[in-house]
Protein backbone atom coordinates (compact mmCIF):
# COMPACT_ATOMS: atom_id res chain seq x y z
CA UNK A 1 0.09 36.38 21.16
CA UNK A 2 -2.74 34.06 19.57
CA UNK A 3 -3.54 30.77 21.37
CA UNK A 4 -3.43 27.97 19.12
CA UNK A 5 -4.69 24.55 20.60
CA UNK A 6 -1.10 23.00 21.19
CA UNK A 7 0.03 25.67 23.67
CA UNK A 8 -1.48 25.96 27.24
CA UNK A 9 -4.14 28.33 27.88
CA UNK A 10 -4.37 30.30 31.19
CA UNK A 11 -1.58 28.37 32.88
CA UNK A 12 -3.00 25.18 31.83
CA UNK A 13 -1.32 22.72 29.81
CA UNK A 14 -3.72 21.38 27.38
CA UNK A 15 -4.53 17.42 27.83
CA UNK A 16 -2.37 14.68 25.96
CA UNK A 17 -3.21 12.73 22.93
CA UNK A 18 -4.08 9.19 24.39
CA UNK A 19 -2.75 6.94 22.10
CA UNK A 20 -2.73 2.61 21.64
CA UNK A 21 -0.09 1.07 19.34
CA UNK A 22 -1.13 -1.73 17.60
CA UNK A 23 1.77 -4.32 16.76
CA UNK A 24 3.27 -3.31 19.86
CA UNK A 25 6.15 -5.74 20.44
CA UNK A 26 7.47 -5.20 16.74
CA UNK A 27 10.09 -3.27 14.84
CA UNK A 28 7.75 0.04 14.10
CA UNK A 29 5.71 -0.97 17.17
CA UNK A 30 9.10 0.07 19.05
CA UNK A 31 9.74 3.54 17.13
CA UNK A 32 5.84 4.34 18.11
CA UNK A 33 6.12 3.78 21.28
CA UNK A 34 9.48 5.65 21.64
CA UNK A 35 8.65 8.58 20.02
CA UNK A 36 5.32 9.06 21.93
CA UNK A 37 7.19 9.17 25.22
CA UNK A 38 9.24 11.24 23.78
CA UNK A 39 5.97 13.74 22.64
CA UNK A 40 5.35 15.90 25.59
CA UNK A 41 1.34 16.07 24.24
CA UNK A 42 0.97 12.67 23.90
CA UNK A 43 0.67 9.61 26.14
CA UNK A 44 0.79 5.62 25.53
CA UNK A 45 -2.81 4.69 26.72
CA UNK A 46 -3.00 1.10 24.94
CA UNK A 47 -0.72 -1.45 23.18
CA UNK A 48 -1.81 -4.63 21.21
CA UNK A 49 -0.30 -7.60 19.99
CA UNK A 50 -0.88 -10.72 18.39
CA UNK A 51 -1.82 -13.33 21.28
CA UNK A 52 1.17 -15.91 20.38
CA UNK A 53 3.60 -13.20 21.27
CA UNK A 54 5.95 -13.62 24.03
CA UNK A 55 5.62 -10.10 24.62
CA UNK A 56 2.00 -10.05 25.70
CA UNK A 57 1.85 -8.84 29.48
CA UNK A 58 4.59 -7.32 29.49
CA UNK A 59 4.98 -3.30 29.81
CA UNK A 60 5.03 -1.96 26.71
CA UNK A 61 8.13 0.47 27.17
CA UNK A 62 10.01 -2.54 29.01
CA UNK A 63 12.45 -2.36 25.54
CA UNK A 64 13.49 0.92 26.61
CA UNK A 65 14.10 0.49 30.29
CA UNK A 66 11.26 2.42 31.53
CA UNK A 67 7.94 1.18 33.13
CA UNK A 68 4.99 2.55 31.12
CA UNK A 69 1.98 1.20 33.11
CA UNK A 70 0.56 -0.40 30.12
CA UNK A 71 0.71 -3.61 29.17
CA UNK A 72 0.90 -5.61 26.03
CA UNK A 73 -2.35 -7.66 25.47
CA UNK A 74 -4.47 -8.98 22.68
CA UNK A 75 -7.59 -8.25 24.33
CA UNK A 76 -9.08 -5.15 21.48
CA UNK A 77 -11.44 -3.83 23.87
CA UNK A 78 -8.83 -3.79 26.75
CA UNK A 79 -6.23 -2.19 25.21
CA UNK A 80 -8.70 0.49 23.52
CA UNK A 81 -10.72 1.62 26.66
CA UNK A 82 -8.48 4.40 27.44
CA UNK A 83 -7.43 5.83 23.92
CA UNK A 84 -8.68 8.11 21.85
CA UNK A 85 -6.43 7.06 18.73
CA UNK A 86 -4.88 3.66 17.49
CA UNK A 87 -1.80 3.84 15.68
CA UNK A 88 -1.92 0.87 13.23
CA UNK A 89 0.89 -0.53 11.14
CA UNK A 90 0.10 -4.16 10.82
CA UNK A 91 -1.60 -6.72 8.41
CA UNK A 92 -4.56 -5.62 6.83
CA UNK A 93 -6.60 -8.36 8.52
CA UNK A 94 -5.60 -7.47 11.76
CA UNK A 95 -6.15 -3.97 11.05
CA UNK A 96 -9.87 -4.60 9.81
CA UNK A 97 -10.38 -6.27 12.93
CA UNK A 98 -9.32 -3.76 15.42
CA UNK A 99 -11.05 -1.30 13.28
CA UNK A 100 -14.48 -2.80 13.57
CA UNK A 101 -13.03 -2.20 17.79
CA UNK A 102 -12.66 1.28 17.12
CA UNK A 103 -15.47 1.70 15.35
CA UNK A 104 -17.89 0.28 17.93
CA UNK A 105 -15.85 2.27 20.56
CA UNK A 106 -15.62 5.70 18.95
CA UNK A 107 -12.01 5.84 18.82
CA UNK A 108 -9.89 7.16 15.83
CA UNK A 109 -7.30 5.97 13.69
CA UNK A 110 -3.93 6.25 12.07
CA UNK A 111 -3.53 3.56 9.59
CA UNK A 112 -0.08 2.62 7.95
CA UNK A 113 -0.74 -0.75 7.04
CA UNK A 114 -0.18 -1.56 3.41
CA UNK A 115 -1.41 -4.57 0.79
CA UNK A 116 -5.59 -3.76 1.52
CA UNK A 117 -7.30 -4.97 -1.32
CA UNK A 118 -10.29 -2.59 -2.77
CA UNK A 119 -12.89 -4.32 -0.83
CA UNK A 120 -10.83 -3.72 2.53
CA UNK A 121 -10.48 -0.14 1.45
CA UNK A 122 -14.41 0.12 1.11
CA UNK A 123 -14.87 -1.26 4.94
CA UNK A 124 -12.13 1.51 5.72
CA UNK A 125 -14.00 4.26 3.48
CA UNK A 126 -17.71 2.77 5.56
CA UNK A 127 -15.69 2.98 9.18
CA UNK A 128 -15.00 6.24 8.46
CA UNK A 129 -18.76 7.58 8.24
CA UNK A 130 -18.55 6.78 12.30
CA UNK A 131 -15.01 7.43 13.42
CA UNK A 132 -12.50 9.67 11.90
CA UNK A 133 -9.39 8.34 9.63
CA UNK A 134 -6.17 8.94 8.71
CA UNK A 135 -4.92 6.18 6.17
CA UNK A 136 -1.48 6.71 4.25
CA UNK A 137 0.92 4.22 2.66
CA UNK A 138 4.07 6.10 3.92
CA UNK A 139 3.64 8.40 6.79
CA UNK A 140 6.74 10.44 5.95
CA UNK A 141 6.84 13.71 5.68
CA UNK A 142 9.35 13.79 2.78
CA UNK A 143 7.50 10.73 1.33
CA UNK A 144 4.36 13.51 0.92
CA UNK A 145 6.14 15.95 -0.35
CA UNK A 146 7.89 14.07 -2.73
CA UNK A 147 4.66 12.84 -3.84
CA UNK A 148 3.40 16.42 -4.58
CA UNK A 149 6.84 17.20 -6.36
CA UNK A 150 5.76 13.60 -9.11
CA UNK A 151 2.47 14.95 -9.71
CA UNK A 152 4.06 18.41 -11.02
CA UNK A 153 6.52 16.15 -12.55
CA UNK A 154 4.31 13.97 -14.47
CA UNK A 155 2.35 17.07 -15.64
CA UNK A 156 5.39 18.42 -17.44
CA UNK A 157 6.73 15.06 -18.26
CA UNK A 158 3.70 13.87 -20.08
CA UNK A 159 4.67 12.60 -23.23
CA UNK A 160 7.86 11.59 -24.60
CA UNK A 161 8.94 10.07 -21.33
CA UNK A 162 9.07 6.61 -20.16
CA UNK A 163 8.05 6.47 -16.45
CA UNK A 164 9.50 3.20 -14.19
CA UNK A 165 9.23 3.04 -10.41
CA UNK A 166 12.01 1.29 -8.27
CA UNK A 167 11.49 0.44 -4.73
CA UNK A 168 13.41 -1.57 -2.08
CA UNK A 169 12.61 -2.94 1.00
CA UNK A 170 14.24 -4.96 3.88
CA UNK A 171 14.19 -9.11 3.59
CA UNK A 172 11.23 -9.16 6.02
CA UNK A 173 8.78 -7.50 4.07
CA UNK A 174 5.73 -9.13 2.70
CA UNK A 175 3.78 -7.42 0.12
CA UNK A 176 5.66 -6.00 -3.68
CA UNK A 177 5.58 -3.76 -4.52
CA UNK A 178 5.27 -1.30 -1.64
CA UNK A 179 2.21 0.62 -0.85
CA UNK A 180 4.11 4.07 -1.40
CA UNK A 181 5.10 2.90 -4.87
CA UNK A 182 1.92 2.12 -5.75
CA UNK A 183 0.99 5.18 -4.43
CA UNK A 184 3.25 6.87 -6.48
CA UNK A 185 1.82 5.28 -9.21
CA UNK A 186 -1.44 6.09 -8.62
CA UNK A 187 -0.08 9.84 -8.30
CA UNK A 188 2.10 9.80 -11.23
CA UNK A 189 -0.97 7.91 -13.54
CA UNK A 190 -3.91 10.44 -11.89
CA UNK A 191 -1.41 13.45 -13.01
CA UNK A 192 -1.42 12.08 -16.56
CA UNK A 193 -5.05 11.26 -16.49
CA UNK A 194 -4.84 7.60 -16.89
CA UNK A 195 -5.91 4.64 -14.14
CA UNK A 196 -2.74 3.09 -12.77
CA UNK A 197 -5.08 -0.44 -13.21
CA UNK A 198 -4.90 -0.08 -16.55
CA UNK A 199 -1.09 0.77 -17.31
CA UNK A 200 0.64 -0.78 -14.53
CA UNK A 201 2.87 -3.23 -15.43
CA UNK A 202 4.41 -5.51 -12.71
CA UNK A 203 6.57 -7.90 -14.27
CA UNK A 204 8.78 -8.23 -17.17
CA UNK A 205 10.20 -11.97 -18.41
CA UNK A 206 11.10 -13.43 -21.56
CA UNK A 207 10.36 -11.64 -25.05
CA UNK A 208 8.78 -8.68 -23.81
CA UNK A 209 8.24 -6.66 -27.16
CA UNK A 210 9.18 -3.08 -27.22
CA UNK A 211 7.77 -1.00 -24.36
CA UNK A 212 4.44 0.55 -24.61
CA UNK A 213 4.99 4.38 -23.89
CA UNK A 214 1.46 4.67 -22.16
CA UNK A 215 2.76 2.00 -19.38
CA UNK A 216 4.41 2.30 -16.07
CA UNK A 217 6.71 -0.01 -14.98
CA UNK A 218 7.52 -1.34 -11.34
CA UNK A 219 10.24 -3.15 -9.56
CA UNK A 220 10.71 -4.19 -6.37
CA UNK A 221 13.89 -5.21 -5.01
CA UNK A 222 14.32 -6.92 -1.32
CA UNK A 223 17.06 -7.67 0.77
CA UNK A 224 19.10 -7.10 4.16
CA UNK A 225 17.61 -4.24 6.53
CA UNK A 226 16.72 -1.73 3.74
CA UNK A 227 14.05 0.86 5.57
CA UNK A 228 12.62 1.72 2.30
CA UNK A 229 13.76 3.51 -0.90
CA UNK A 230 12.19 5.00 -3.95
CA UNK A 231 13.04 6.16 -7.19
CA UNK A 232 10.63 7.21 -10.29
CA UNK A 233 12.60 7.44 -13.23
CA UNK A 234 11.35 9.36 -16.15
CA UNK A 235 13.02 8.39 -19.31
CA UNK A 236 13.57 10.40 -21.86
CA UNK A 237 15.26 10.91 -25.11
CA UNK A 238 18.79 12.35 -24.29
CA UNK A 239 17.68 12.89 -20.40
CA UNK A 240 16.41 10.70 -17.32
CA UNK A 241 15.03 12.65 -14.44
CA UNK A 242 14.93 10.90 -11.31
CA UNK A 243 13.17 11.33 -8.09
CA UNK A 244 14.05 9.56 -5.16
CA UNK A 245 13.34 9.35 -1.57
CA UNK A 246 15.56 7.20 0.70
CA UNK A 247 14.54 6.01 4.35
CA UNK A 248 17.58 5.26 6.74
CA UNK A 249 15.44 5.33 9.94
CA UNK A 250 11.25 4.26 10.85
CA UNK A 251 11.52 7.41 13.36
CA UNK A 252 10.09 9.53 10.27
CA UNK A 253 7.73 7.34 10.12
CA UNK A 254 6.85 7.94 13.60
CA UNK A 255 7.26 11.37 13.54
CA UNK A 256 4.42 11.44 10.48
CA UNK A 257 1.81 9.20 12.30
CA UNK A 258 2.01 11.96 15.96
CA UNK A 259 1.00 14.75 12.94
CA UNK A 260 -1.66 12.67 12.10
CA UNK A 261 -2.86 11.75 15.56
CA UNK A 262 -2.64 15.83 16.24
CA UNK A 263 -4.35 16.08 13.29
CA UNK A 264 -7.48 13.79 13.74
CA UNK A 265 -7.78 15.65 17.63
CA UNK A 266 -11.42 17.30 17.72
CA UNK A 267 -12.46 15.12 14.30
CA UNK A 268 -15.49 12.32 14.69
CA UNK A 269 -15.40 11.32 11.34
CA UNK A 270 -13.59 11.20 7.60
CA UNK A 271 -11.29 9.69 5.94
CA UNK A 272 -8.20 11.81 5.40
CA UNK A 273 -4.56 11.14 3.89
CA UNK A 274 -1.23 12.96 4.49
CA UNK A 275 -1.79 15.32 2.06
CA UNK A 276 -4.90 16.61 4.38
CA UNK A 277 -2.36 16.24 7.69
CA UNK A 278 0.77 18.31 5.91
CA UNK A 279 -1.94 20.93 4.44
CA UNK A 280 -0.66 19.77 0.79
CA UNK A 281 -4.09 19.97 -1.29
């Protein structure tokens, strides 16, 4: 039987993925952190947090029960020294800044953060000359492939069709609309050969005028503990088509950003998206 590099070789089981969690203490800091104990090839090595947290110094697993060895600090440097990947879904600021960490330390990334503005994208794009990248708006699996399934979509869908994209999100959530509908958007608008900057339209109030067919529409919708869904509707004369993904839990999430970390193993540098991690391109 062929080796591949997940399975032991003579007897030996290959070395764990040493990963930090950035945003330790929080809601998708948690599901991180659970599901990489739960990985038998990967191993918590770091956790960060902002330093007003109660949380900092405490063991990072404590949540759970368990004792993980690693505590919860906002020292960059102290909680990187041992990793060879960050998992990173926080602010873009703080992301930037334990970035510029990672960078100096040679130590890879997983970025889910969302709400970078283009000049924060072109310090992610320049990190990524040094250190290798994985930067997605949604790491879920199903998120990716519905992506590739709007593309094809759009393609046959080109004209005659009104295109809208409807996304909700839970009450704590701070940017609209979402990174994966605006990555959707992007998709849908690269598909049809147009740049979503140019026919996005955010918000509708008032006399409106008739809809301009070239245009795609978003809403965003926020309330209670919604994990995240998304719909693009395609509007047609005598048909809608819709395409929707629905969240109920962040462990897909978490599930997405281990591919990526087993991904980026053995890489010193790129930038690369889930399309690259789930072999989609």
């Amino acid at each position: 039987m062929t080796q591949t590099p997940s399975q032991p070789v003579h007897g030996t089981a290959a070395a764990p993925h040493r990963i930090a969690v950035a945003g330790a203490s929080g809601r998708m800091g948690h599901m991180l952190i659970e599901a990489i104990r739960a990985a038998d090839d990967c191993q918590l090595a770091g956790a960060l947090d902002m330093g007003q947290s109660p949380a900092i110094g405490l063991d990072a697993a404590a949540f759970l029960g368990h004792a993980s060895g690693v505590p919860i600090t906002f020292d960059v440097r102290a909680g990187l020294q041992n990793a060879q990947v960050l998992i990173d879904f926080t602010r873009p600021e703080g992301t930037l800044a334990h970035l510029r960490v990672c960078r100096e330390l040679g130590v890879n990334a997983v970025i889910g953060t969302t709400g970078f503005s283009d000049a924060q994208k072109l310090e992610i794009a320049a990190a990524a000359k040094d250190i290798a990248i994985m930067m997605a708006p949604n790491m879920s699996v199903g998120v990716n492939v519905t992506l590739k399934l709007l593309e094809m979509a759009a393609r046959g869908l080109a004209t005659g069709y009104d295109i809208e994209i409807i996304e909700a999100h839970h009450r704590h959530k701070v940017d609209a609309p979402s990174g994966t509908a605006l990555k959707m958007g992007e998709v849908v608008a690269g598909a049809l050969g147009r740049d979503l900057k140019d026919c996005a339209v955010y918000a509708r109030e008032g006399i409106t005028g008739e809809r301009d067919p070239s245009t795609i529409g978003f809403a965003s919708i926020r309330g209670g503990d919604i994990v995240g869904d998304h719909t693009v509707l395609f509007a047609g004369i005598g048909e809608r088509i819709e395409i929707t993904h629905k969240s109920s839990s962040r462990a897909t999430y978490a599930q997405g950003s281990l591919r990526a970390v087993r991904y980026l193993a053995g890489r010193r540098a790129g930038l690369f998206d889930m399309f690259d991690v789930l072999g989609l391109k």
